[in-house]
N, C-alpha and C. Protein backbone atom coordinates (compact mmCIF):
# COMPACT_ATOMS: atom_id res chain seq x y z
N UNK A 1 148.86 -22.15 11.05
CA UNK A 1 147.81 -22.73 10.28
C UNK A 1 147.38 -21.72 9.20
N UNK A 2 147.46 -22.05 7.74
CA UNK A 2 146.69 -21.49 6.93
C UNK A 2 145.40 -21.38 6.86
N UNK A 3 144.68 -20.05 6.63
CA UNK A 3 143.18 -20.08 6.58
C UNK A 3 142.76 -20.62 5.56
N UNK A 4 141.81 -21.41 5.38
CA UNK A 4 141.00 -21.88 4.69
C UNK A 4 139.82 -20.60 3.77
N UNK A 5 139.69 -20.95 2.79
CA UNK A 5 137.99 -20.14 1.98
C UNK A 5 137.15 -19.89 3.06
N UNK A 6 136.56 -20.46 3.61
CA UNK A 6 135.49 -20.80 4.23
C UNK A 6 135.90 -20.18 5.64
N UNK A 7 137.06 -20.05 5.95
CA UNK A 7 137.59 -18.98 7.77
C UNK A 7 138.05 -17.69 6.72
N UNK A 8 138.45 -17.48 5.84
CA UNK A 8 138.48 -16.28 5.22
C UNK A 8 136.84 -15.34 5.07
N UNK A 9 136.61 -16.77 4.71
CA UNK A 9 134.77 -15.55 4.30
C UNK A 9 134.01 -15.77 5.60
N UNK A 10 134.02 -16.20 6.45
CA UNK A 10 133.53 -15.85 7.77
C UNK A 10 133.84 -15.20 8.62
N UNK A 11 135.40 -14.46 8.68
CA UNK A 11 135.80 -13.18 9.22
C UNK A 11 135.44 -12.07 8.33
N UNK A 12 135.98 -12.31 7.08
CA UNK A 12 135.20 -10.78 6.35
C UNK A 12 134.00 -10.27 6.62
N UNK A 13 132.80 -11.68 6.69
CA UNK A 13 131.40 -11.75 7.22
C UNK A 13 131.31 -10.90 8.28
N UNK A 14 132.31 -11.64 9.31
CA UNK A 14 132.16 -11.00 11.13
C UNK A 14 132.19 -9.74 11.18
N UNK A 15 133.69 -9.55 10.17
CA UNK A 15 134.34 -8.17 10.41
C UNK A 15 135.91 -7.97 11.18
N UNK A 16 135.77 -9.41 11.57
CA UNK A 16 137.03 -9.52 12.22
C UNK A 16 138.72 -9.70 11.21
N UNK A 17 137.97 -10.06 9.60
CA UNK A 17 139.42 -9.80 8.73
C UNK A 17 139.06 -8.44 8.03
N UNK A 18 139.31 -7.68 7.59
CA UNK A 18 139.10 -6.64 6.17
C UNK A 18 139.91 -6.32 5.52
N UNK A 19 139.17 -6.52 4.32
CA UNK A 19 139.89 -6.67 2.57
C UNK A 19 139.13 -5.87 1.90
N UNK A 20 139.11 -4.22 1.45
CA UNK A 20 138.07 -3.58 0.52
C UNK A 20 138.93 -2.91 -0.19
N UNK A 21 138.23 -2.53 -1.57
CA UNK A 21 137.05 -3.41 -2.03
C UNK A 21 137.15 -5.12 -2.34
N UNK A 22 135.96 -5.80 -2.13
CA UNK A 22 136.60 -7.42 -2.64
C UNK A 22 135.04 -8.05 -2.89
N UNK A 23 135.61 -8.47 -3.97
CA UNK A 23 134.36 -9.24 -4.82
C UNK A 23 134.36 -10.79 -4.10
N UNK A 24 133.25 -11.64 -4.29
CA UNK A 24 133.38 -13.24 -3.85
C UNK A 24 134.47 -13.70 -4.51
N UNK A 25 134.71 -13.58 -5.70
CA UNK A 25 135.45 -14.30 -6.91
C UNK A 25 137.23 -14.10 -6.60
N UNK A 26 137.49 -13.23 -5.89
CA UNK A 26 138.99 -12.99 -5.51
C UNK A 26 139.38 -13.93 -4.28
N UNK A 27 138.07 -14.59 -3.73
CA UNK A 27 138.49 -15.54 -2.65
C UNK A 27 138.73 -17.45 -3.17
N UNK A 28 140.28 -17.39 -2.89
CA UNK A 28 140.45 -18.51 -3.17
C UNK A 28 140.53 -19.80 -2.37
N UNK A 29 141.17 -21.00 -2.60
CA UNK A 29 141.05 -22.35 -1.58
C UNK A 29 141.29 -21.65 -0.65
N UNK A 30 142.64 -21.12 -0.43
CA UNK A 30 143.73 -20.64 1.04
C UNK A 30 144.41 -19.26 0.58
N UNK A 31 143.72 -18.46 0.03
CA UNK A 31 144.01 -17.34 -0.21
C UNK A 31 143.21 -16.12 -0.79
N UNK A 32 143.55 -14.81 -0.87
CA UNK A 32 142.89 -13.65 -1.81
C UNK A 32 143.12 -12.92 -2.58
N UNK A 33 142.82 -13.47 -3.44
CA UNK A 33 143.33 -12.47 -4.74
C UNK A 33 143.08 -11.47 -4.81
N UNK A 34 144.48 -10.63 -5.07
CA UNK A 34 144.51 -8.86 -4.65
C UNK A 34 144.63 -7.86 -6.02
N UNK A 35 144.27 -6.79 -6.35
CA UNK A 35 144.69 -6.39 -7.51
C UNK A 35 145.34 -5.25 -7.57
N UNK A 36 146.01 -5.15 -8.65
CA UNK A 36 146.83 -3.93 -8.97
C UNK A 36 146.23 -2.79 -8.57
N UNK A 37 147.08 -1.47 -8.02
CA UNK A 37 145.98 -0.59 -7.80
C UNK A 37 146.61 0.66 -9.08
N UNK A 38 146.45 1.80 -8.98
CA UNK A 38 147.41 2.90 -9.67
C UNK A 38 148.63 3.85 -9.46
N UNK A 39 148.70 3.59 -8.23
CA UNK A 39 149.68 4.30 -7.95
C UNK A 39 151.54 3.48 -7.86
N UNK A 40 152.07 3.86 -8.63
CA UNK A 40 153.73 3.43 -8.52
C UNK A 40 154.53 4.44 -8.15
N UNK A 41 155.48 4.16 -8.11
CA UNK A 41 157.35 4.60 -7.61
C UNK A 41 158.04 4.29 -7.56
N UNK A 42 159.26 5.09 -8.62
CA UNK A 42 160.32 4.64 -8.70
C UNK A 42 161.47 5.42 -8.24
N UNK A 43 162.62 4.64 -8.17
CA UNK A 43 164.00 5.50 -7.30
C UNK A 43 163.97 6.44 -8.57
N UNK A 44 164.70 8.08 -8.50
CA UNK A 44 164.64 9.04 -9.45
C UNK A 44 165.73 8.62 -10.37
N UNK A 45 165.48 8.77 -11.48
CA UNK A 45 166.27 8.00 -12.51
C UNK A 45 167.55 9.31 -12.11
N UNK A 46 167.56 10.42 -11.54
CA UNK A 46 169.28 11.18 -11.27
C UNK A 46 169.34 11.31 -10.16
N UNK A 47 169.13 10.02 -9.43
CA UNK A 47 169.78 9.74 -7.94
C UNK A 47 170.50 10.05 -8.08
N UNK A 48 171.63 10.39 -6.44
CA UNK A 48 173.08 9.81 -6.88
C UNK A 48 173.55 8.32 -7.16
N UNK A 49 174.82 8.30 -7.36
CA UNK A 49 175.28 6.93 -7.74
C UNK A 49 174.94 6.11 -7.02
N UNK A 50 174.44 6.31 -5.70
CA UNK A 50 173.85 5.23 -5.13
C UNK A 50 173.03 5.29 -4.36
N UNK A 51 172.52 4.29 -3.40
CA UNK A 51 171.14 4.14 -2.52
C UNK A 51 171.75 3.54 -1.33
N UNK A 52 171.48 4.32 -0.44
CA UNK A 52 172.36 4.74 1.03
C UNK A 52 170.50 3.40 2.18
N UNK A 53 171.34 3.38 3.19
CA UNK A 53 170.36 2.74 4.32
C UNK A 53 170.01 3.85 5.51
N UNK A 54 171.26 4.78 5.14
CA UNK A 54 171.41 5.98 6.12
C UNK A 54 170.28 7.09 6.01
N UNK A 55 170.09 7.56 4.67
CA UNK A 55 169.45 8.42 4.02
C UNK A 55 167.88 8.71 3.11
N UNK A 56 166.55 9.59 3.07
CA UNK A 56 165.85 9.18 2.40
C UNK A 56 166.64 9.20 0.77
N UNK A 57 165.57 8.35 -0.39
CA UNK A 57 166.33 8.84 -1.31
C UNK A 57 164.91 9.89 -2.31
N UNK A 58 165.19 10.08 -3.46
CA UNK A 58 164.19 10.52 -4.53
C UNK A 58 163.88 9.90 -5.03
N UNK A 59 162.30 9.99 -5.02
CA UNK A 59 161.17 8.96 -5.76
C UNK A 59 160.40 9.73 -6.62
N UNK A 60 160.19 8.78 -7.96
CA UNK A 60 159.45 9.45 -8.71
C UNK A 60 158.02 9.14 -8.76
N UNK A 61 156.70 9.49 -7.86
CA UNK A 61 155.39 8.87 -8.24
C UNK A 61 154.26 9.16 -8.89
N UNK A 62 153.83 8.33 -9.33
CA UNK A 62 152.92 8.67 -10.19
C UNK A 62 151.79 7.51 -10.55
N UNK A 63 150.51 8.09 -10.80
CA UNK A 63 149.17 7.11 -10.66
C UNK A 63 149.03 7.30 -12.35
N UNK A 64 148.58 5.63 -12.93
CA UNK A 64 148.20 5.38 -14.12
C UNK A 64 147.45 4.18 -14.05
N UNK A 65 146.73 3.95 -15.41
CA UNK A 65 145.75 2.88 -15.07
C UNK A 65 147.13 1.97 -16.22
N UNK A 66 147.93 2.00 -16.72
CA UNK A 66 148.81 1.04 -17.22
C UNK A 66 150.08 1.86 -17.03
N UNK A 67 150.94 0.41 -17.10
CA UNK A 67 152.34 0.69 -16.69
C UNK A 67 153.31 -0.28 -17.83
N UNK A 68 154.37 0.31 -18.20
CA UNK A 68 155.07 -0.79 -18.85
C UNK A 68 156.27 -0.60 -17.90
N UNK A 69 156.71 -1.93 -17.66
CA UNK A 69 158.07 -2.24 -16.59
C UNK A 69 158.68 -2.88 -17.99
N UNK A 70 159.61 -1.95 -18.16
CA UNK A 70 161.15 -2.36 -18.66
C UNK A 70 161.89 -3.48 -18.67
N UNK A 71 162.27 -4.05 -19.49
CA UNK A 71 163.37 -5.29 -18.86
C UNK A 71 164.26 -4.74 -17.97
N UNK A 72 164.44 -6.21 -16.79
CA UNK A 72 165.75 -5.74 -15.85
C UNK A 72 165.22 -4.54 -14.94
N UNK A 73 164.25 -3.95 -14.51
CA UNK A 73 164.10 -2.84 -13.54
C UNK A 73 162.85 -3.17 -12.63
N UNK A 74 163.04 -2.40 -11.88
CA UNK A 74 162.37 -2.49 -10.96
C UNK A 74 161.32 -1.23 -10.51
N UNK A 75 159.99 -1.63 -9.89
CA UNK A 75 158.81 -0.70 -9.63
C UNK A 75 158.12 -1.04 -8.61
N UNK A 76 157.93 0.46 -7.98
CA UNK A 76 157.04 -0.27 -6.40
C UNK A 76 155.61 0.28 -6.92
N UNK A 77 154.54 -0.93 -6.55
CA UNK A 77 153.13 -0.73 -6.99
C UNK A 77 152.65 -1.03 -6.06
N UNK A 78 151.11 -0.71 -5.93
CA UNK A 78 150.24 -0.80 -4.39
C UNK A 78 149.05 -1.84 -5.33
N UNK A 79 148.20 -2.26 -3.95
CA UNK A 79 147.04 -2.87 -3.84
C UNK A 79 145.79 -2.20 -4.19
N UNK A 80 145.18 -2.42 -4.85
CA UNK A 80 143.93 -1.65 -4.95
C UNK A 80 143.26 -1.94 -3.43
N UNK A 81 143.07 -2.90 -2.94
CA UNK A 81 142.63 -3.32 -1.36
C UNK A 81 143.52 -2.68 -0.18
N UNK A 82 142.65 -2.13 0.35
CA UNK A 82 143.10 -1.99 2.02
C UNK A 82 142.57 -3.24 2.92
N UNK A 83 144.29 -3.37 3.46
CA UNK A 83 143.34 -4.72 4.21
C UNK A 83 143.61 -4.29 5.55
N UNK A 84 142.94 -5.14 6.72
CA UNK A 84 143.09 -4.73 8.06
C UNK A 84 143.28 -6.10 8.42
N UNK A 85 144.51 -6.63 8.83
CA UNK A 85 144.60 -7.88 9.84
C UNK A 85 144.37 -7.97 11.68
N UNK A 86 143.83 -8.62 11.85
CA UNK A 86 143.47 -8.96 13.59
C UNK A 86 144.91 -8.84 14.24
N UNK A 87 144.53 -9.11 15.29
CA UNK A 87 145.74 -9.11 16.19
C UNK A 87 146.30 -10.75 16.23
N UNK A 88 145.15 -11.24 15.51
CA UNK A 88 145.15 -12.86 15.76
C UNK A 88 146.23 -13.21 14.40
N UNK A 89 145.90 -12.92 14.03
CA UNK A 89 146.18 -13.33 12.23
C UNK A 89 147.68 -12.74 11.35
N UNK A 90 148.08 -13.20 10.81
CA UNK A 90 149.66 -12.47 10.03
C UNK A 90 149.29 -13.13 8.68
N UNK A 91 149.59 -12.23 7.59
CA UNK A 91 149.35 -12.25 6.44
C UNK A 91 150.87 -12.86 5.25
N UNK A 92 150.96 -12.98 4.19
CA UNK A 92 152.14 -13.10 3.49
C UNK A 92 152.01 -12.83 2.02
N UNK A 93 152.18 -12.16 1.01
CA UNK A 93 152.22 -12.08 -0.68
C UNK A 93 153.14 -12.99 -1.50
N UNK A 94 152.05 -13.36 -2.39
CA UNK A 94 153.00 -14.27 -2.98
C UNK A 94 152.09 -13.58 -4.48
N UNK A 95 153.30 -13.98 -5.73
CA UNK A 95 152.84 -13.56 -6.88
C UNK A 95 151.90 -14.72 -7.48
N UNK A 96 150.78 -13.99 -8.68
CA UNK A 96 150.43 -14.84 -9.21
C UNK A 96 151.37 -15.59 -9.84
N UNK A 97 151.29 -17.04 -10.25
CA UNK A 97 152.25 -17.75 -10.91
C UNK A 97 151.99 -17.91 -12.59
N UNK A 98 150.95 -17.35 -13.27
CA UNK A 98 150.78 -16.99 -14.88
C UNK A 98 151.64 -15.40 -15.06
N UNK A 99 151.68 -14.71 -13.87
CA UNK A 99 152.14 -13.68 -14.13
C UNK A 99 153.77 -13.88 -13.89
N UNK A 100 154.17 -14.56 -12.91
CA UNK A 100 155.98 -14.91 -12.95
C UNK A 100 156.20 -16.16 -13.81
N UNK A 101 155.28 -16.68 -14.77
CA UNK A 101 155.94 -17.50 -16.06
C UNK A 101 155.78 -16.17 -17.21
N UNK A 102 155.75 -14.67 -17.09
CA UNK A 102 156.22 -14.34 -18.02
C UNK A 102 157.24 -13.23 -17.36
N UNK A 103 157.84 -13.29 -16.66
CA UNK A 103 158.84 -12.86 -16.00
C UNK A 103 158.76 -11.72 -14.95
N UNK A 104 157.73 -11.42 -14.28
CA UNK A 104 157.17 -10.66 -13.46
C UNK A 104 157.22 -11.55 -11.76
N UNK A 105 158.53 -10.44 -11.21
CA UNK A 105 158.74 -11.18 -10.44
C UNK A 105 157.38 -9.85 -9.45
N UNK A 106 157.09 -10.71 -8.01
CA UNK A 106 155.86 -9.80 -7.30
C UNK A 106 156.30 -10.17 -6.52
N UNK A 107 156.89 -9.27 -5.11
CA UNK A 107 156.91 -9.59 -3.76
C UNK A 107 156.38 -8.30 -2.84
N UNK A 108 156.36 -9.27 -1.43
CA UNK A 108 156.20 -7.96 -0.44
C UNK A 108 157.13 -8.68 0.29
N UNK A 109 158.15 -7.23 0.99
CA UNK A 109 159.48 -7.73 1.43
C UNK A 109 158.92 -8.46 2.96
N UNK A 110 158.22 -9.67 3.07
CA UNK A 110 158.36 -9.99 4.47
C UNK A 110 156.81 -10.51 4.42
N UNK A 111 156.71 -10.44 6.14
CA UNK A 111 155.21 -10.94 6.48
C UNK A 111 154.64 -9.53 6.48
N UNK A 112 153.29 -9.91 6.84
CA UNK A 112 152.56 -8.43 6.70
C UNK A 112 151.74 -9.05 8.09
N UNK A 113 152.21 -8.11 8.93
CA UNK A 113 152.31 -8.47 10.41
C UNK A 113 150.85 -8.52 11.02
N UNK A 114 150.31 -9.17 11.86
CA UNK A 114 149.08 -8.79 12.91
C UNK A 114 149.09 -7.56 12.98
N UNK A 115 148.05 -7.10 12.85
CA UNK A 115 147.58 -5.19 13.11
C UNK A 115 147.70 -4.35 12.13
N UNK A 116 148.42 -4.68 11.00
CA UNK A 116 148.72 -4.17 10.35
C UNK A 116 147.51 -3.32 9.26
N UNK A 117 147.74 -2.34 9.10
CA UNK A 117 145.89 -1.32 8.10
C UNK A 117 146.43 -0.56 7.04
N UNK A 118 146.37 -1.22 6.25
CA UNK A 118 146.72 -0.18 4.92
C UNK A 118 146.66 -0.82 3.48
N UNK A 119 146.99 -0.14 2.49
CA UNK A 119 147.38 -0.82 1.53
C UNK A 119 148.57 -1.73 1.22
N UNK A 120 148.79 -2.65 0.47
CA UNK A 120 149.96 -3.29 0.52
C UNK A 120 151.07 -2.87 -0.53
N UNK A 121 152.43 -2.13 -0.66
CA UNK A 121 153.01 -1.91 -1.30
C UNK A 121 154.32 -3.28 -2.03
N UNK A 122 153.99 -3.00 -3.52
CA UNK A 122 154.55 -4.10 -4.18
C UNK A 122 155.72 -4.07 -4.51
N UNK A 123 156.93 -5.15 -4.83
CA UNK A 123 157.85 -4.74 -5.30
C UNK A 123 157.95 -5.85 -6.77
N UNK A 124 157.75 -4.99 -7.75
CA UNK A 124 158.07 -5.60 -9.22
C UNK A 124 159.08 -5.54 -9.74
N UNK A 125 159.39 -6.83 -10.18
CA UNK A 125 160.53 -6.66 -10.86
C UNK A 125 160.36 -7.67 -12.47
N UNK A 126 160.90 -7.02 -13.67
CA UNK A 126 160.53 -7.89 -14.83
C UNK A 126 161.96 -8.50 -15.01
N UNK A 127 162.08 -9.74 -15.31
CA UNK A 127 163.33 -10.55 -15.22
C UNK A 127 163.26 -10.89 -16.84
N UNK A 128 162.53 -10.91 -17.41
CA UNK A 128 162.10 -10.81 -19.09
C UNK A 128 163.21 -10.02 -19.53
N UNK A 129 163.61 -9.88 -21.02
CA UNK A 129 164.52 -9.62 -22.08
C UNK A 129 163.31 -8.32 -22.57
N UNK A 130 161.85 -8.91 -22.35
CA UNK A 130 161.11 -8.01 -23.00
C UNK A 130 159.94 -6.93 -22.16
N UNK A 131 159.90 -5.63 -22.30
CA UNK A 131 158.84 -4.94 -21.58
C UNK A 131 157.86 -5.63 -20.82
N UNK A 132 156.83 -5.61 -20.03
CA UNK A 132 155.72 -6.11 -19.73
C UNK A 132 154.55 -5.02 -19.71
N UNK A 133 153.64 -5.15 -19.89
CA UNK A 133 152.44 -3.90 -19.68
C UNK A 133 151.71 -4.66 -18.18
N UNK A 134 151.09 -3.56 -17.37
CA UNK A 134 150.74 -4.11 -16.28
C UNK A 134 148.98 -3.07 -16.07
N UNK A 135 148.11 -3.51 -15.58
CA UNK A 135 147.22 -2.66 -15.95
C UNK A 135 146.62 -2.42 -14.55
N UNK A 136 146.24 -1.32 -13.94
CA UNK A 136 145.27 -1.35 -12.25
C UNK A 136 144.09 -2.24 -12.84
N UNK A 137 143.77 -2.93 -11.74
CA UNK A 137 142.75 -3.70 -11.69
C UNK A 137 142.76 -5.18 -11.84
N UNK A 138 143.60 -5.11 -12.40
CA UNK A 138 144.26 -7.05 -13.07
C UNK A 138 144.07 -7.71 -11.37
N UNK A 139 144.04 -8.81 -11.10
CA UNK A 139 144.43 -9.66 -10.42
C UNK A 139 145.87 -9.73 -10.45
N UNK A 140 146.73 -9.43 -9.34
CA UNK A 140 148.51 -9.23 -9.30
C UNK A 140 149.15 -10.30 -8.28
N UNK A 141 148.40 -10.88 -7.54
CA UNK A 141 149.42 -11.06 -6.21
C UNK A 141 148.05 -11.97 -5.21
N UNK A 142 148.53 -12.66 -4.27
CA UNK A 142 148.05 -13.18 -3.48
C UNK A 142 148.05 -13.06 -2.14
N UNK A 143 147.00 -13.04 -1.13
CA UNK A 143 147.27 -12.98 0.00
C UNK A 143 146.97 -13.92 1.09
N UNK A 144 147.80 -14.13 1.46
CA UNK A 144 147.86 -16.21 2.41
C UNK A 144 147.61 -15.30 4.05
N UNK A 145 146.49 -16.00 4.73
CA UNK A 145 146.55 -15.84 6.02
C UNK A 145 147.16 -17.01 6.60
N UNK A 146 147.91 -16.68 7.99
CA UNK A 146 148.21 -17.68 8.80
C UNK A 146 147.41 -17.09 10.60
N UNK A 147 147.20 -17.96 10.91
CA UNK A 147 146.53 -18.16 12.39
C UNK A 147 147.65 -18.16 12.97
N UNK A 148 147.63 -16.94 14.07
CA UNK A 148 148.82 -17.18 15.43
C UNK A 148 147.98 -17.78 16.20
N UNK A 149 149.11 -18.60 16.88
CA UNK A 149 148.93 -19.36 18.66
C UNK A 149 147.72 -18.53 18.84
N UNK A 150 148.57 -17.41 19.35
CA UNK A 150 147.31 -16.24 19.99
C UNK A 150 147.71 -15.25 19.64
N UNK A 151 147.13 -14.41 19.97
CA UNK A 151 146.68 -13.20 19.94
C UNK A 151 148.27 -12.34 20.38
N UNK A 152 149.00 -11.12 19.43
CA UNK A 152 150.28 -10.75 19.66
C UNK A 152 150.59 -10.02 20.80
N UNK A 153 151.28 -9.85 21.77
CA UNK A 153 151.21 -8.80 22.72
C UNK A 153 151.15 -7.39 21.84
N UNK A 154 152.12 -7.43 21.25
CA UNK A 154 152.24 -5.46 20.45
C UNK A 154 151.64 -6.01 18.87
N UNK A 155 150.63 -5.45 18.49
CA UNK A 155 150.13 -5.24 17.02
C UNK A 155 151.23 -4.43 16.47
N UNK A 156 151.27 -4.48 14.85
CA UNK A 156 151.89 -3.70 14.19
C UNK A 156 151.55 -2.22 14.41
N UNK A 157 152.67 -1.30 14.71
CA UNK A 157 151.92 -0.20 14.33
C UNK A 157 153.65 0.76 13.75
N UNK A 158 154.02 0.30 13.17
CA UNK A 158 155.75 0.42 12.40
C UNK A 158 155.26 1.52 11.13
N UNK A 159 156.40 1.65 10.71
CA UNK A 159 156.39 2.78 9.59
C UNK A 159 155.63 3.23 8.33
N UNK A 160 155.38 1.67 8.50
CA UNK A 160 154.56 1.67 6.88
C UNK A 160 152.84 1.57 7.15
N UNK A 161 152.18 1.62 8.86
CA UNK A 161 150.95 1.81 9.23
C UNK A 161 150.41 2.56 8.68
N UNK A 162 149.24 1.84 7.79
CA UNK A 162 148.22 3.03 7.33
C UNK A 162 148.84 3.64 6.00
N UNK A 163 150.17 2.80 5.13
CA UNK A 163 150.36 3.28 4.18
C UNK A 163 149.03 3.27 2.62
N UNK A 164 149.11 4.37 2.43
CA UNK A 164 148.26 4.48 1.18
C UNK A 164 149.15 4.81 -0.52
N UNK A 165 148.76 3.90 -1.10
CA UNK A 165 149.56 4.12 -2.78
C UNK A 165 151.39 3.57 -2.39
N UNK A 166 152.04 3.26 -3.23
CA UNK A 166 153.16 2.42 -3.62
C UNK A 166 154.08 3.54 -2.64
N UNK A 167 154.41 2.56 -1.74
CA UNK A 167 155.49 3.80 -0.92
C UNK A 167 156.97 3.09 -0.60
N UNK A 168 157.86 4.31 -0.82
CA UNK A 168 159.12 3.35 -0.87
C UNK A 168 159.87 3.29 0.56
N UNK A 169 160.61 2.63 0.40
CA UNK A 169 162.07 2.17 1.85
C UNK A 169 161.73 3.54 2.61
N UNK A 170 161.47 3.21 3.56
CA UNK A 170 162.26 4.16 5.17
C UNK A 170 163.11 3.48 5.93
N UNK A 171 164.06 2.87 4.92
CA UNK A 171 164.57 2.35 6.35
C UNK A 171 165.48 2.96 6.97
N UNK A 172 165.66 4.50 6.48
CA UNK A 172 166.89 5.23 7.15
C UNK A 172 165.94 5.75 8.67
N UNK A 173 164.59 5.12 8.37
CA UNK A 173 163.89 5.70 9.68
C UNK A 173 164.14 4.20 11.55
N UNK A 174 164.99 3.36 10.88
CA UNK A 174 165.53 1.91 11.57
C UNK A 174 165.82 2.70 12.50
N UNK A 175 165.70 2.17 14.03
CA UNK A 175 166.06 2.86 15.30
C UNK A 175 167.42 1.82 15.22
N UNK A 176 168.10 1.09 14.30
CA UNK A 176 169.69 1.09 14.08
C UNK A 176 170.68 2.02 13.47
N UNK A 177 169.95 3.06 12.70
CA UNK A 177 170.58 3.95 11.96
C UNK A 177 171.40 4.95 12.77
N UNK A 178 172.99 4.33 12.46
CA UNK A 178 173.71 5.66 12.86
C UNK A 178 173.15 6.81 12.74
N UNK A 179 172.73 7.21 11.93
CA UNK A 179 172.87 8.72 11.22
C UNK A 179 171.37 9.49 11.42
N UNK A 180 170.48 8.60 12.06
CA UNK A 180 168.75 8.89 12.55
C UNK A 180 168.66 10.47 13.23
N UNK A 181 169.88 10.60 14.13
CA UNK A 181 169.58 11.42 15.21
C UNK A 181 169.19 12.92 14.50
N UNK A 182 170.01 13.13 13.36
CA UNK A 182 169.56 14.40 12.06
C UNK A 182 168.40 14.38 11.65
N UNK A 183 167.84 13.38 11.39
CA UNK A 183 166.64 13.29 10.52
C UNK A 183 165.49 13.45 10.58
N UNK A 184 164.65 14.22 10.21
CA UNK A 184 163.22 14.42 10.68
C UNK A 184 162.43 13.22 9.73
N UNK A 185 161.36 13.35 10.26
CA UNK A 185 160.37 11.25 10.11
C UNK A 185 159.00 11.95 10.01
């Protein structure tokens, strides 16, 4: 079940959802409007030739109150909001849709699980011929609650717990990774 306005602003009320900072005006029918925050990262423009699942790679980060995304590339950006989901509740991002009719694609790779406390890290991509400027603070992205059955046995508490500012892939930290047993985390 999607939350409604009205079960959104009566947990924030309780205390039982949290979204800060958040104005009334970011709360929509069945969702919350989230905003850009300042901090990005990108893969290091003299990686090597490629981007391994095995391995961390080099990131370049850096906090600005504007950003121009390039045609064709890609940028990981954060939430100005820290949110805290229940054990009850699982979250999902979806982009604004004025912002992907000018070619700004916005995802978060997945659900954003029960338990989960942190900021939300973005993945942008401009599918445009032409630059885009992107500014902290804008309205970027949306956030849809869904109601579990119940309540999860294990809350989130995975890699990206408690991430703060645009943080990239661990997934060489996957308890599938051949190559883990080297690696310090």
């Amino acid at each position: 079940m999607i939350l409604s306005d009205q079960t959104i602003q009566s947990m924030l009320q309780q205390g039982t959802l949290g979204v800060s900072p958040i104005t009334s005006d970011q709360i929509q029918p069945a969702s919350i409007d989230l905003t850009l925050g300042d901090s990005f990262s990108r893969v290091h423009p003299h990686q090597a030739d490629m981007l391994s699942l095995e391995f961390p790679h080099t990131e370049e980060s850096f906090k600005s109150q504007r950003v121009i995304v390039p045609p064709q590339s890609f940028l990981l950006a954060t939430t100005n909001e820290v949110i805290q989901l229940p054990d009850t509740v699982s979250a999902f991002v979806e982009g604004r849709s004025s912002i992907g009719r000018i070619g700004l694609f916005i995802q978060n790779a997945g659900w954003v699980d029960p338990g989960f406390h942190g900021e939300i890290t973005l993945e942008l991509f401009n599918a445009n011929h032409l630059p885009i400027e992107i500014q902290a603070g804008r309205r970027i992205c949306q956030l849809v609650f869904a109601k579990m059955d119940q309540s999860v046995k294990t809350p989130y508490a995975g890699k990206y717990q408690h991430q703060r500012g645009a943080t990239g892939s661990r997934i060489y930290q996957d308890r599938d990774n051949p190559k883990r047993s080297g690696l310090t985390t």
